[in-house]
N, C-alpha and C. Protein backbone atom coordinates (compact mmCIF):
# COMPACT_ATOMS: atom_id res chain seq x y z
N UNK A 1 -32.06 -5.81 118.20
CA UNK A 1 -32.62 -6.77 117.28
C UNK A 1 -33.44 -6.06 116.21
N UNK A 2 -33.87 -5.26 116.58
CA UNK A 2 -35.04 -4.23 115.93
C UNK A 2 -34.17 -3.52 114.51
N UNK A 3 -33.03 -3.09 115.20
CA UNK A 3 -32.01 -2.19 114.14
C UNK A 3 -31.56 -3.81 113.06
N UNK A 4 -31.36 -4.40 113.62
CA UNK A 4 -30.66 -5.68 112.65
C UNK A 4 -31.58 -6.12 111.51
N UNK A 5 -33.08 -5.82 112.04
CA UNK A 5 -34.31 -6.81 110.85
C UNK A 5 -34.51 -5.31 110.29
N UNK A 6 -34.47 -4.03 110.68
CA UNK A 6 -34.82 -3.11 109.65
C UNK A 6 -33.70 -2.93 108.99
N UNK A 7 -31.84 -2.98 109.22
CA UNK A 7 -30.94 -2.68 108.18
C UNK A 7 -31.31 -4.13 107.23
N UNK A 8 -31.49 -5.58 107.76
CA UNK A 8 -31.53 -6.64 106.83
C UNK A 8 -32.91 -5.76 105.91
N UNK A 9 -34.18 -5.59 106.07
CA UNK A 9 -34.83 -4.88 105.37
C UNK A 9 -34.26 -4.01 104.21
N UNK A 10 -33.57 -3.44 104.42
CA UNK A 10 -33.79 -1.76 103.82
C UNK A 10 -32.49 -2.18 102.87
N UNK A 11 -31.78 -3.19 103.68
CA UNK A 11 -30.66 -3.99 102.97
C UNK A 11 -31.61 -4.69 101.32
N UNK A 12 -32.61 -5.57 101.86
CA UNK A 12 -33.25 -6.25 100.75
C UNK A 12 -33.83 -5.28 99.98
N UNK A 13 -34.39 -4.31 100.25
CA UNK A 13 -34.81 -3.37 99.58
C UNK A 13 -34.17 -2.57 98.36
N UNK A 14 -32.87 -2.54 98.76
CA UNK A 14 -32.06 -2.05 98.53
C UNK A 14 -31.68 -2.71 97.03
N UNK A 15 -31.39 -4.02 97.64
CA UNK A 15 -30.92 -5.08 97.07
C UNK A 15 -32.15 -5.56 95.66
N UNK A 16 -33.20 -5.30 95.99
CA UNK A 16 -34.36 -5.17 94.95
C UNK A 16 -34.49 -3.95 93.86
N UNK A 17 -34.38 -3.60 94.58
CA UNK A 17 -33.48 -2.35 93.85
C UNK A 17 -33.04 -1.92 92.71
N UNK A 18 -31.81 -2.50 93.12
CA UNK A 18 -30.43 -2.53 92.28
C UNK A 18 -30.92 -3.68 91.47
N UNK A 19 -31.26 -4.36 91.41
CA UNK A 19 -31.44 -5.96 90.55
C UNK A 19 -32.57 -5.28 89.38
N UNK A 20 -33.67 -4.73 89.63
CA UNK A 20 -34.54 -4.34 89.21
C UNK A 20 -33.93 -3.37 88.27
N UNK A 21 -33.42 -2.54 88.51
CA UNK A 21 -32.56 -0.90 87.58
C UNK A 21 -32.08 -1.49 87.03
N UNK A 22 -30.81 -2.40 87.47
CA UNK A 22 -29.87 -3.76 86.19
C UNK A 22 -30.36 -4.20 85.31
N UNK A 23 -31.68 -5.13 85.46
CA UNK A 23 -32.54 -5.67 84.70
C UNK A 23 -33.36 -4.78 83.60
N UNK A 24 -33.64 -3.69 84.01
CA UNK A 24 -34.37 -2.71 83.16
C UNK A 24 -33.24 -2.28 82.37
N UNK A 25 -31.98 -1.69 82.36
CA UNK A 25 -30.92 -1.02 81.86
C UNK A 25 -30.99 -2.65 80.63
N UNK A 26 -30.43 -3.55 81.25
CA UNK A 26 -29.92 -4.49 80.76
C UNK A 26 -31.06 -4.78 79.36
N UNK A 27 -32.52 -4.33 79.75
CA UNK A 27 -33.61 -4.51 78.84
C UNK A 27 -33.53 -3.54 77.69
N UNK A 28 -33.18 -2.63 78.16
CA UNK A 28 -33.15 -1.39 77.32
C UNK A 28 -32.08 -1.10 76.29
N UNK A 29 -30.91 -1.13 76.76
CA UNK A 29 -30.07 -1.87 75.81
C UNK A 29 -30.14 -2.61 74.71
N UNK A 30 -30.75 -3.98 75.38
CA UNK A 30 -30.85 -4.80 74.27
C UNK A 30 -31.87 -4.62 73.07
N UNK A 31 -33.36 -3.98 73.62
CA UNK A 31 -33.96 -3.70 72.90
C UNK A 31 -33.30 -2.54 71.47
N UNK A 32 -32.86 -1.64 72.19
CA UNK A 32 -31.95 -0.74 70.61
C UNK A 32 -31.05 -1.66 70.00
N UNK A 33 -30.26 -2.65 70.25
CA UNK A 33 -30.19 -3.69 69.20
C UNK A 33 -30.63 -3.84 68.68
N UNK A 34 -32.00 -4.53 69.05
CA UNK A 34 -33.16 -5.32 68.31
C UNK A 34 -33.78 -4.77 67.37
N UNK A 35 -33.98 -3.61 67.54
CA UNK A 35 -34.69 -2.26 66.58
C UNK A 35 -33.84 -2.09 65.39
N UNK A 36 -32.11 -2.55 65.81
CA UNK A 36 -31.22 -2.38 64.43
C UNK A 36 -32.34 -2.69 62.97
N UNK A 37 -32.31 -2.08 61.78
CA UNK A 37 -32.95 -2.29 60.79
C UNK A 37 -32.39 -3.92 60.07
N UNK A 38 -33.47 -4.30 60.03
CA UNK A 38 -32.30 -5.73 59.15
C UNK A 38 -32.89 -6.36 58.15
N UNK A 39 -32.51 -7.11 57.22
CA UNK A 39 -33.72 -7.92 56.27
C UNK A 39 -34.23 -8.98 56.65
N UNK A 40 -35.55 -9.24 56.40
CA UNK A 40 -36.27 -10.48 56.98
C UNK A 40 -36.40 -11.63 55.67
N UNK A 41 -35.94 -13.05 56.51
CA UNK A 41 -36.02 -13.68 55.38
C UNK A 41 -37.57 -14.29 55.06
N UNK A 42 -37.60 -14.40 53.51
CA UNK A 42 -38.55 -15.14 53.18
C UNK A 42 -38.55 -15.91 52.20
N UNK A 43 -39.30 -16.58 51.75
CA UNK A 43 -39.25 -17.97 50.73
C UNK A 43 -40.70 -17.65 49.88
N UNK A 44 -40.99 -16.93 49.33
CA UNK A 44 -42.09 -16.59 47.88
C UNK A 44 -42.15 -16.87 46.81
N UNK A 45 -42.80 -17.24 46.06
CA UNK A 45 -42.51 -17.18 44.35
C UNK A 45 -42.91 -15.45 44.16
N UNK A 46 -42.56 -15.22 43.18
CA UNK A 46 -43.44 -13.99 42.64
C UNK A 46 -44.23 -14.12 42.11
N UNK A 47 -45.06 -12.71 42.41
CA UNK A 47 -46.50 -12.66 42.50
C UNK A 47 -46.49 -12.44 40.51
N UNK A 48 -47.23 -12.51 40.23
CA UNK A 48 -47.89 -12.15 38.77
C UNK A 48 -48.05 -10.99 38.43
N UNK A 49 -46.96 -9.84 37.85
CA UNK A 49 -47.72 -8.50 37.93
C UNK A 49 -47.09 -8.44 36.39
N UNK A 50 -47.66 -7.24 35.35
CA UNK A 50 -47.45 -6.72 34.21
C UNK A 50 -47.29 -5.34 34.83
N UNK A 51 -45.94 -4.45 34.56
CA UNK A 51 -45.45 -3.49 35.01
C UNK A 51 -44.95 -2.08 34.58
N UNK A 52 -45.52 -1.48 33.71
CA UNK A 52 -44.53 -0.38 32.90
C UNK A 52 -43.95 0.45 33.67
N UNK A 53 -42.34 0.26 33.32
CA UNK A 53 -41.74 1.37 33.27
C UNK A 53 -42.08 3.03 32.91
N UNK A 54 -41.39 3.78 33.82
CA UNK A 54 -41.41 5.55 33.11
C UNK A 54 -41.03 5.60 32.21
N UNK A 55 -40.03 4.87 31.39
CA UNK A 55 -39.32 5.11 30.49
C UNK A 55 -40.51 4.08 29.59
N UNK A 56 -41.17 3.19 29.64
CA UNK A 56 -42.57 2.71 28.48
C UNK A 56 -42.10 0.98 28.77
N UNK A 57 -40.55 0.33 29.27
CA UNK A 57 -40.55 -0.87 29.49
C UNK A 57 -41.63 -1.42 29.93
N UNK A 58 -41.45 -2.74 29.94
CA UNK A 58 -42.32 -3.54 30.36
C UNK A 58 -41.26 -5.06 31.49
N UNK A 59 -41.71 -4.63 32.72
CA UNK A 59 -41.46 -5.42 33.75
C UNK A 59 -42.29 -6.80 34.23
N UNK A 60 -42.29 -8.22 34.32
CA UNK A 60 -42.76 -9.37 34.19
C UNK A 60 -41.89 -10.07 35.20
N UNK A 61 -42.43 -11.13 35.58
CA UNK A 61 -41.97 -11.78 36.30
C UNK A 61 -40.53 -12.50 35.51
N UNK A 62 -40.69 -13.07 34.12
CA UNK A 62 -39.55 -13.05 33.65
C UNK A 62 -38.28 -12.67 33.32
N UNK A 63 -38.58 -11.31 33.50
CA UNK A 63 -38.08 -9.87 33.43
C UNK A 63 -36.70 -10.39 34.49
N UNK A 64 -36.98 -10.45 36.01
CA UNK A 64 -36.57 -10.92 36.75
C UNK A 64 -35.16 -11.86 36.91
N UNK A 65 -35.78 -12.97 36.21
CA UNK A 65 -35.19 -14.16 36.62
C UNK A 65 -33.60 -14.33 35.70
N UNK A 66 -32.60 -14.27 36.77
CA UNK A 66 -30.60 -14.74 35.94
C UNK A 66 -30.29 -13.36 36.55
N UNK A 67 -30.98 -12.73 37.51
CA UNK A 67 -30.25 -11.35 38.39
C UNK A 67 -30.50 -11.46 39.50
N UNK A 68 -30.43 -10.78 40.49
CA UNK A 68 -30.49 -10.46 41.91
C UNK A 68 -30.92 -8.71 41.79
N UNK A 69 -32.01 -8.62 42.40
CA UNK A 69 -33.09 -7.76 42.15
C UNK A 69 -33.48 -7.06 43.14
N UNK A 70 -33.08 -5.67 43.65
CA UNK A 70 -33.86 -4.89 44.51
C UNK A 70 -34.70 -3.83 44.35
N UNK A 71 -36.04 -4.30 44.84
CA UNK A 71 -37.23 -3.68 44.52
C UNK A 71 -37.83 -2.85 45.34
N UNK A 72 -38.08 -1.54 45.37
CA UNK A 72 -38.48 -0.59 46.33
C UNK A 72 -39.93 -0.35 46.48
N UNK A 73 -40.94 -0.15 47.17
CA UNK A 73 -41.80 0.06 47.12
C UNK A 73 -42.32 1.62 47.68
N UNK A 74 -42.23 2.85 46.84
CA UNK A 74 -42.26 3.95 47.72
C UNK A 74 -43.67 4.51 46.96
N UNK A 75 -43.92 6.12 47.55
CA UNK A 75 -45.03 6.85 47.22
C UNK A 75 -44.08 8.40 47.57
N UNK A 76 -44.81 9.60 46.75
CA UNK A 76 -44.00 10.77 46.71
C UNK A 76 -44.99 11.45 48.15
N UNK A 77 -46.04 10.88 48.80
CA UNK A 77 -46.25 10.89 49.86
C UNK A 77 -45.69 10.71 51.39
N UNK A 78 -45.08 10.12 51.00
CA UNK A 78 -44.43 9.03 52.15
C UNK A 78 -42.55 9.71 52.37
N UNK A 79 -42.77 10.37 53.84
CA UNK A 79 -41.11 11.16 53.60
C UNK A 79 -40.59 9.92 54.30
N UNK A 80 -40.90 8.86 54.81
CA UNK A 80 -40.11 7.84 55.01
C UNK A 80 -39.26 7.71 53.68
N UNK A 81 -39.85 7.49 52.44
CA UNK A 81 -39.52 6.61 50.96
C UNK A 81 -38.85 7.94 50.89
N UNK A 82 -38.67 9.25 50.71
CA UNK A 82 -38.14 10.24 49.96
C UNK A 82 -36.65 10.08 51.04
N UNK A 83 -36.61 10.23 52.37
CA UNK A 83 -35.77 9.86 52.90
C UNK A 83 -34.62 8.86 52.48
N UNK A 84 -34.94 8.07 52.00
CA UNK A 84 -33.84 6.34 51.78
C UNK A 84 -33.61 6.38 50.43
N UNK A 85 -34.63 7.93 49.44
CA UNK A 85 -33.70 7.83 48.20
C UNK A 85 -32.34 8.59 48.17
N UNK A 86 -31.86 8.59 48.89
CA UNK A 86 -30.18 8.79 48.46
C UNK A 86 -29.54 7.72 48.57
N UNK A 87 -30.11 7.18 49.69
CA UNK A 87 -29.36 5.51 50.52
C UNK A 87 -29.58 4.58 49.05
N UNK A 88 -30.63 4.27 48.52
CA UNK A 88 -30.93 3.94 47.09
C UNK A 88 -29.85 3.74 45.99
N UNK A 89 -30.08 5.29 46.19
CA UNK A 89 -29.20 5.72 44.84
C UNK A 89 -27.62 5.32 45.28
N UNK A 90 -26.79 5.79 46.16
CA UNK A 90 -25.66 5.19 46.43
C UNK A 90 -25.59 3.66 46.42
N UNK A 91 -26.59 2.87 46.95
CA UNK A 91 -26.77 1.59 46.32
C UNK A 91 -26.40 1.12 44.67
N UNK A 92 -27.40 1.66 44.05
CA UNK A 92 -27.50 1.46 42.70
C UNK A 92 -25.79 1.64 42.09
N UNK A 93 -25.15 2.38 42.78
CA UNK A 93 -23.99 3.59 42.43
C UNK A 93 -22.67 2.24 42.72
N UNK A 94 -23.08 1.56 43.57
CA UNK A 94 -22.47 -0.06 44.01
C UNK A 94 -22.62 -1.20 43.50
N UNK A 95 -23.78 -1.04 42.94
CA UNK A 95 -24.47 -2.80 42.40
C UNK A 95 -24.32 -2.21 40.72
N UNK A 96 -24.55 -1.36 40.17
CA UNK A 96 -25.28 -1.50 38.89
C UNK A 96 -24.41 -2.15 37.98
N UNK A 97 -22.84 -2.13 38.25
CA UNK A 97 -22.00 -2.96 37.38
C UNK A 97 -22.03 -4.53 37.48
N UNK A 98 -22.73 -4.79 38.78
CA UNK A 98 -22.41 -6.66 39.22
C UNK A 98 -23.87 -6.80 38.37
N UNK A 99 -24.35 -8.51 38.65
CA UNK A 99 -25.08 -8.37 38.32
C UNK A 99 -26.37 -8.34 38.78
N UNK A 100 -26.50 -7.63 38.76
CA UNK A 100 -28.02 -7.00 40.10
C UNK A 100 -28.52 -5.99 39.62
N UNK A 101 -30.10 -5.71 39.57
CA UNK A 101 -30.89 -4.89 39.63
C UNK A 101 -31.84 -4.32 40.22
N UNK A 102 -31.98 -3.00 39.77
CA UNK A 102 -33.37 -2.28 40.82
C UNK A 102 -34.46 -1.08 40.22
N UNK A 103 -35.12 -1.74 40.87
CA UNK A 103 -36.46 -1.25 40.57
C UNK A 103 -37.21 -0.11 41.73
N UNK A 104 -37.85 1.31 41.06
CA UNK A 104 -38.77 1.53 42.64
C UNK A 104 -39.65 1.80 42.09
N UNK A 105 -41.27 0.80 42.45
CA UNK A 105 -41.93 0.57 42.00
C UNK A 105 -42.90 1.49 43.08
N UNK A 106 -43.45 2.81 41.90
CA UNK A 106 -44.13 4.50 42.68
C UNK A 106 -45.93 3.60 42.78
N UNK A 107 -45.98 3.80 44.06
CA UNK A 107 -47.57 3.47 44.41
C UNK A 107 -48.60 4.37 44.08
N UNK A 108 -48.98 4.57 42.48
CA UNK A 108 -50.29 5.33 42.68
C UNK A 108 -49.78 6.69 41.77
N UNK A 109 -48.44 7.39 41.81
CA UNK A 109 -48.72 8.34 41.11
C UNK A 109 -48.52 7.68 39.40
N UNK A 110 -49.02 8.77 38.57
CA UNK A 110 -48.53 8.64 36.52
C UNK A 110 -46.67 9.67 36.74
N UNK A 111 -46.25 8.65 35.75
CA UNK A 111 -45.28 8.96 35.27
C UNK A 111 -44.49 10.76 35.56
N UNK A 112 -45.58 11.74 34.76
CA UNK A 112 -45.09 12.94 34.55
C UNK A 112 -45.49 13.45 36.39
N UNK A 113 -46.53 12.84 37.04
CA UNK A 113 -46.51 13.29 37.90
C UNK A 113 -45.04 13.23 39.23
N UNK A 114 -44.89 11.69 38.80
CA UNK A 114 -42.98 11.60 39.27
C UNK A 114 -42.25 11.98 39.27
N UNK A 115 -41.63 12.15 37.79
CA UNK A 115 -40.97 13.63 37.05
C UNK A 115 -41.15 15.27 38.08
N UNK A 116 -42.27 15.61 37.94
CA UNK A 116 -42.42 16.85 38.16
C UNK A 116 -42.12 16.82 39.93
N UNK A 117 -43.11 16.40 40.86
CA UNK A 117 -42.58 15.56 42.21
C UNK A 117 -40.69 15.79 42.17
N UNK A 118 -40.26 14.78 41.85
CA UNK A 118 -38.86 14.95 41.86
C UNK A 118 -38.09 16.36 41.66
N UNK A 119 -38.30 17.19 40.43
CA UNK A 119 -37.68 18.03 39.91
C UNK A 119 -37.84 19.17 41.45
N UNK A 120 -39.37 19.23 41.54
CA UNK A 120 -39.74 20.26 42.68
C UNK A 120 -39.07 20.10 43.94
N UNK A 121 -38.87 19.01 44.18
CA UNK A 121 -38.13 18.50 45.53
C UNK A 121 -36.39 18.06 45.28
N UNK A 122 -35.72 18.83 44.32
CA UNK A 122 -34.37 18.52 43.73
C UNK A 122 -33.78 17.15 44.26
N UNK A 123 -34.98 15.78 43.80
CA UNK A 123 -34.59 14.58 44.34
C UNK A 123 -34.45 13.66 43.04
N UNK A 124 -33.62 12.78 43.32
CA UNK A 124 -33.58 11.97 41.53
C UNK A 124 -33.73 10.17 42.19
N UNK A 125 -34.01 9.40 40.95
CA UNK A 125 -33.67 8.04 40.98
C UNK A 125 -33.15 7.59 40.17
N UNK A 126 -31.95 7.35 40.12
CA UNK A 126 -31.02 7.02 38.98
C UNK A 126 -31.33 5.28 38.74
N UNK A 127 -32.10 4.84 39.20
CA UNK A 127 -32.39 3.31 38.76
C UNK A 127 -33.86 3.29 38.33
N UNK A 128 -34.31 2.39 37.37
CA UNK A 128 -35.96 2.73 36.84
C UNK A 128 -37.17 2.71 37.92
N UNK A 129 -37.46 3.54 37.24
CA UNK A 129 -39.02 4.13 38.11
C UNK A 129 -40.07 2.71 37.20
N UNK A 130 -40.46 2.54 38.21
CA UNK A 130 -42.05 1.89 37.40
C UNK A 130 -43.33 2.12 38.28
N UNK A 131 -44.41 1.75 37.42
CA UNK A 131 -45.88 2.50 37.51
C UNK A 131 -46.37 1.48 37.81
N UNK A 132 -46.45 1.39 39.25
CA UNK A 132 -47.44 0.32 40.16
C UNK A 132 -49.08 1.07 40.29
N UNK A 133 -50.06 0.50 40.95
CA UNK A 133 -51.43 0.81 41.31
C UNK A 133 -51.64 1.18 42.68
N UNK A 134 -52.51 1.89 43.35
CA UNK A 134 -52.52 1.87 44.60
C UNK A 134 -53.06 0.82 45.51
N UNK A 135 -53.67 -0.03 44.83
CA UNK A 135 -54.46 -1.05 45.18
C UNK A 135 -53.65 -2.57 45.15
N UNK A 136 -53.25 -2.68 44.14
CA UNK A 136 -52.78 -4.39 43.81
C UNK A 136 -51.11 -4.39 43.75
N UNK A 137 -50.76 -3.18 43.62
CA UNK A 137 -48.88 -3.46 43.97
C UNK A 137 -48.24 -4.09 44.77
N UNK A 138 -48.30 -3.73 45.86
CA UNK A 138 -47.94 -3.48 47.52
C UNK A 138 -48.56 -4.85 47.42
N UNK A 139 -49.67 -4.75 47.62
CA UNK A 139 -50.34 -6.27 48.21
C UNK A 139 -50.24 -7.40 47.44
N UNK A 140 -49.54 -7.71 46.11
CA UNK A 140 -49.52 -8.57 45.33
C UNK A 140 -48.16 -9.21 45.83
N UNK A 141 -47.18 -8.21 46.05
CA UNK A 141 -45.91 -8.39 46.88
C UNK A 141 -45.91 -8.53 48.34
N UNK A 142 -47.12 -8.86 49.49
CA UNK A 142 -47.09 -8.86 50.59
C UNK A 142 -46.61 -8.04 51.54
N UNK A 143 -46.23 -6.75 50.73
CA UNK A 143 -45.84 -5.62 51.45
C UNK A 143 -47.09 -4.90 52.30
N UNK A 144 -46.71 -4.43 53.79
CA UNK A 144 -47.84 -3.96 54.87
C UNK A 144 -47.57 -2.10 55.09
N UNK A 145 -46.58 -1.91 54.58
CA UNK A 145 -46.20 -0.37 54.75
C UNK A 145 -45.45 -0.15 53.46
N UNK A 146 -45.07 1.33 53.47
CA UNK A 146 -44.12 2.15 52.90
C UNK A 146 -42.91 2.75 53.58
N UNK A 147 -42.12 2.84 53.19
CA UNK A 147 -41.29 1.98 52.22
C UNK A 147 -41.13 0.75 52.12
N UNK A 148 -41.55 0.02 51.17
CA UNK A 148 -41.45 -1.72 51.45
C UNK A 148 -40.67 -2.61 50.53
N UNK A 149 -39.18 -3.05 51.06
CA UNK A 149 -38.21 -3.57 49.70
C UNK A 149 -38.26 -4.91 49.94
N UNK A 150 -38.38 -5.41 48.96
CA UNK A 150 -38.35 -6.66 48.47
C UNK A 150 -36.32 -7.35 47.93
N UNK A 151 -36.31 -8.05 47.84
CA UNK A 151 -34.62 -8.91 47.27
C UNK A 151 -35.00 -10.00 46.88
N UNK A 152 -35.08 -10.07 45.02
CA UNK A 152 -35.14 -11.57 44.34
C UNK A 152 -33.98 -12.16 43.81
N UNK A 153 -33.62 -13.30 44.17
CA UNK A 153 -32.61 -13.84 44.06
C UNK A 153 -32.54 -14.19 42.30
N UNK A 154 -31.49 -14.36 41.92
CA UNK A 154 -31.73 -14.88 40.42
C UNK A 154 -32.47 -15.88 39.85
N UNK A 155 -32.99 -16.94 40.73
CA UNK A 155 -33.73 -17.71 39.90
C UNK A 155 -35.42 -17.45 40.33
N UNK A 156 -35.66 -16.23 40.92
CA UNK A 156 -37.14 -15.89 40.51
C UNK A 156 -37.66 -15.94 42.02
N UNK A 157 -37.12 -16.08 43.22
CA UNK A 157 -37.74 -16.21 44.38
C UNK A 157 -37.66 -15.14 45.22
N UNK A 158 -38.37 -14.53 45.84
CA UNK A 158 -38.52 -13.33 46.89
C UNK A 158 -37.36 -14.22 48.00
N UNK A 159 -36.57 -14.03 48.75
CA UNK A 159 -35.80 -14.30 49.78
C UNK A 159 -35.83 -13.16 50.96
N UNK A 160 -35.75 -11.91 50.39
CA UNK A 160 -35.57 -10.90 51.59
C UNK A 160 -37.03 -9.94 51.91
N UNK A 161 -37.22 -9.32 52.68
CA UNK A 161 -38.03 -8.11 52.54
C UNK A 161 -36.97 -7.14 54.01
N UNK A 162 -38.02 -6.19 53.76
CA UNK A 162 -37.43 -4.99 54.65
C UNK A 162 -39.09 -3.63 54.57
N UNK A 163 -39.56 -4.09 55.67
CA UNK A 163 -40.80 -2.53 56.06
C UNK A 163 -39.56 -1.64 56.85
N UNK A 164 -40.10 -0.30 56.26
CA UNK A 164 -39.35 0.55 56.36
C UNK A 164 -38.02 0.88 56.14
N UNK A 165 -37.67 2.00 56.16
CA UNK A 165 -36.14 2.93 55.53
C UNK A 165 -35.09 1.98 55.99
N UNK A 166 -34.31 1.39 55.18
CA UNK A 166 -32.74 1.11 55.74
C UNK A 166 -31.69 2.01 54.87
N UNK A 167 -30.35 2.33 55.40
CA UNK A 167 -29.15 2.41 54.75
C UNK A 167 -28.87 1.55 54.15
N UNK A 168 -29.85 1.70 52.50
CA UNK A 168 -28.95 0.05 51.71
C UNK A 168 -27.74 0.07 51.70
N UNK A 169 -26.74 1.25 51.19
CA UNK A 169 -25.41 1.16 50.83
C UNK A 169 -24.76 0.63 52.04
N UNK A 170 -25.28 0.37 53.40
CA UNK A 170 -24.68 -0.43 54.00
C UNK A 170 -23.77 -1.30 53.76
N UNK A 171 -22.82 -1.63 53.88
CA UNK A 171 -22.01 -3.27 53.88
C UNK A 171 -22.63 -4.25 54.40
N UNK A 172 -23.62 -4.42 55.18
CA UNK A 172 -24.52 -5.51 55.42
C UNK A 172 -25.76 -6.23 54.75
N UNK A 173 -26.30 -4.71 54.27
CA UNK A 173 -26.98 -5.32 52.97
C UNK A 173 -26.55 -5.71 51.81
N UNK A 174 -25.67 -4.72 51.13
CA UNK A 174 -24.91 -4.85 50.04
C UNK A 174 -24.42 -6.21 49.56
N UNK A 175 -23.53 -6.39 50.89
CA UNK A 175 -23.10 -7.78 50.73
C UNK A 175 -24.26 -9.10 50.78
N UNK A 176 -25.49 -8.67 51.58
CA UNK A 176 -26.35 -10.07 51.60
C UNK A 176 -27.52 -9.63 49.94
N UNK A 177 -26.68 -9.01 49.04
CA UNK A 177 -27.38 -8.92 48.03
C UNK A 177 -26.17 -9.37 46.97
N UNK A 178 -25.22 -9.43 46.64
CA UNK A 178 -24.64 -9.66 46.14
C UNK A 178 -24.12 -11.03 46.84
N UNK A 179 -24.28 -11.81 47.78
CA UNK A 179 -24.13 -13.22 47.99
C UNK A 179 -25.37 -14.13 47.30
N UNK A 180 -26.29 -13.27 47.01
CA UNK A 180 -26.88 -14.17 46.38
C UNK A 180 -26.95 -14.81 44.45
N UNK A 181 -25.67 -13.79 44.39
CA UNK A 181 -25.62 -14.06 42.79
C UNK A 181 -24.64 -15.51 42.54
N UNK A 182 -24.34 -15.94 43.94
CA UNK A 182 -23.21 -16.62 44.09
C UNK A 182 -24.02 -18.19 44.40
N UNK A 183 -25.44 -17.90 44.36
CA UNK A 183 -25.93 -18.89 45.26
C UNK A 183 -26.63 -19.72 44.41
N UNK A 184 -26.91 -21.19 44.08
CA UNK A 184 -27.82 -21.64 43.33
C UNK A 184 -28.81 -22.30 43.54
């Protein structure tokens, strides 16, 4: 009797076990899904900013509105943001004929300091640079980190964001940026 309640034991034990390792595997798994990078939706107006371009433009909320708009938020600090400029640029290299635009709006450095930054680090942005603040950029746009992208739909509304690096040239983003030129 003794052998029967310790194999039923060692049986349940056993059996706890295995359910427990399943359950954890099964957790773990799913979590690296979850971590996949993705865009988060949102519903904003835009914020109020006056914006110059490197090149001396001038960026406005009007500026904006009859495109579909991706807006980067980086710093020549931040090797997250130096990282995702190629992903960027092959973006731009996809969209710039539809009608969509992009912006990466530099937190904090001047112009020539961008320039020079770039040249030293043989890194480019083939879509316009503009001259944000360190203070009121980021936070005027509700952005909490760097790299922080924003997606305005054509008639003037924030819809997407994204904290941290994605593969824009993805087909998943790509396409949920260019569905919105379709959208009214």
């Amino acid at each position: 009797m003794n052998d029967v309640c310790l194999s039923n034991s060692v049986t349940r034990r056993i059996s706890v076990y295995l359910t427990l390792l399943f359950a954890l595997t099964f957790w773990s798994v799913g979590s690296a899904f979850a971590n996949e990078p993705t865009l988060t939706p949102v519903d904003r107006d835009l914020p109020d900013f006056n914006l110059q371009g490197a090149a001396g433009e001038v960026y406005q909320p009007e500026t904006l509105i009859g495109k579909t708009w991706l807006i980067n938020f980086w710093a020549v600090w931040c090797p997250p943001c130096l990282d995702e400029l190629p992903s960027l640029n092959k973006t731009w290299a996809q969209l710039k004929d539809k009608n969509v635009g992009m912006l990466a709006i530099n937190i904090g450095e001047d112009a020539d300091k961008i320039d020079q930054f770039l040249k030293e680090h043989n890194l480019q942005i083939d879509f316009p640079i503009v001259i944000g603040d360190k203070i009121r950029s980021l936070g005027n746009w509700s952005g909490a980190g760097l790299p922080f992208t924003v997606i305005v739909n054509p008639q003037g509304k924030v819809v997407y964001e994204a904290v941290g690096p994605r593969e824009w040239h993805e087909p998943q983003f790509v396409d949920a940026i260019l569905a919105l030129d379709n959208k009214e």
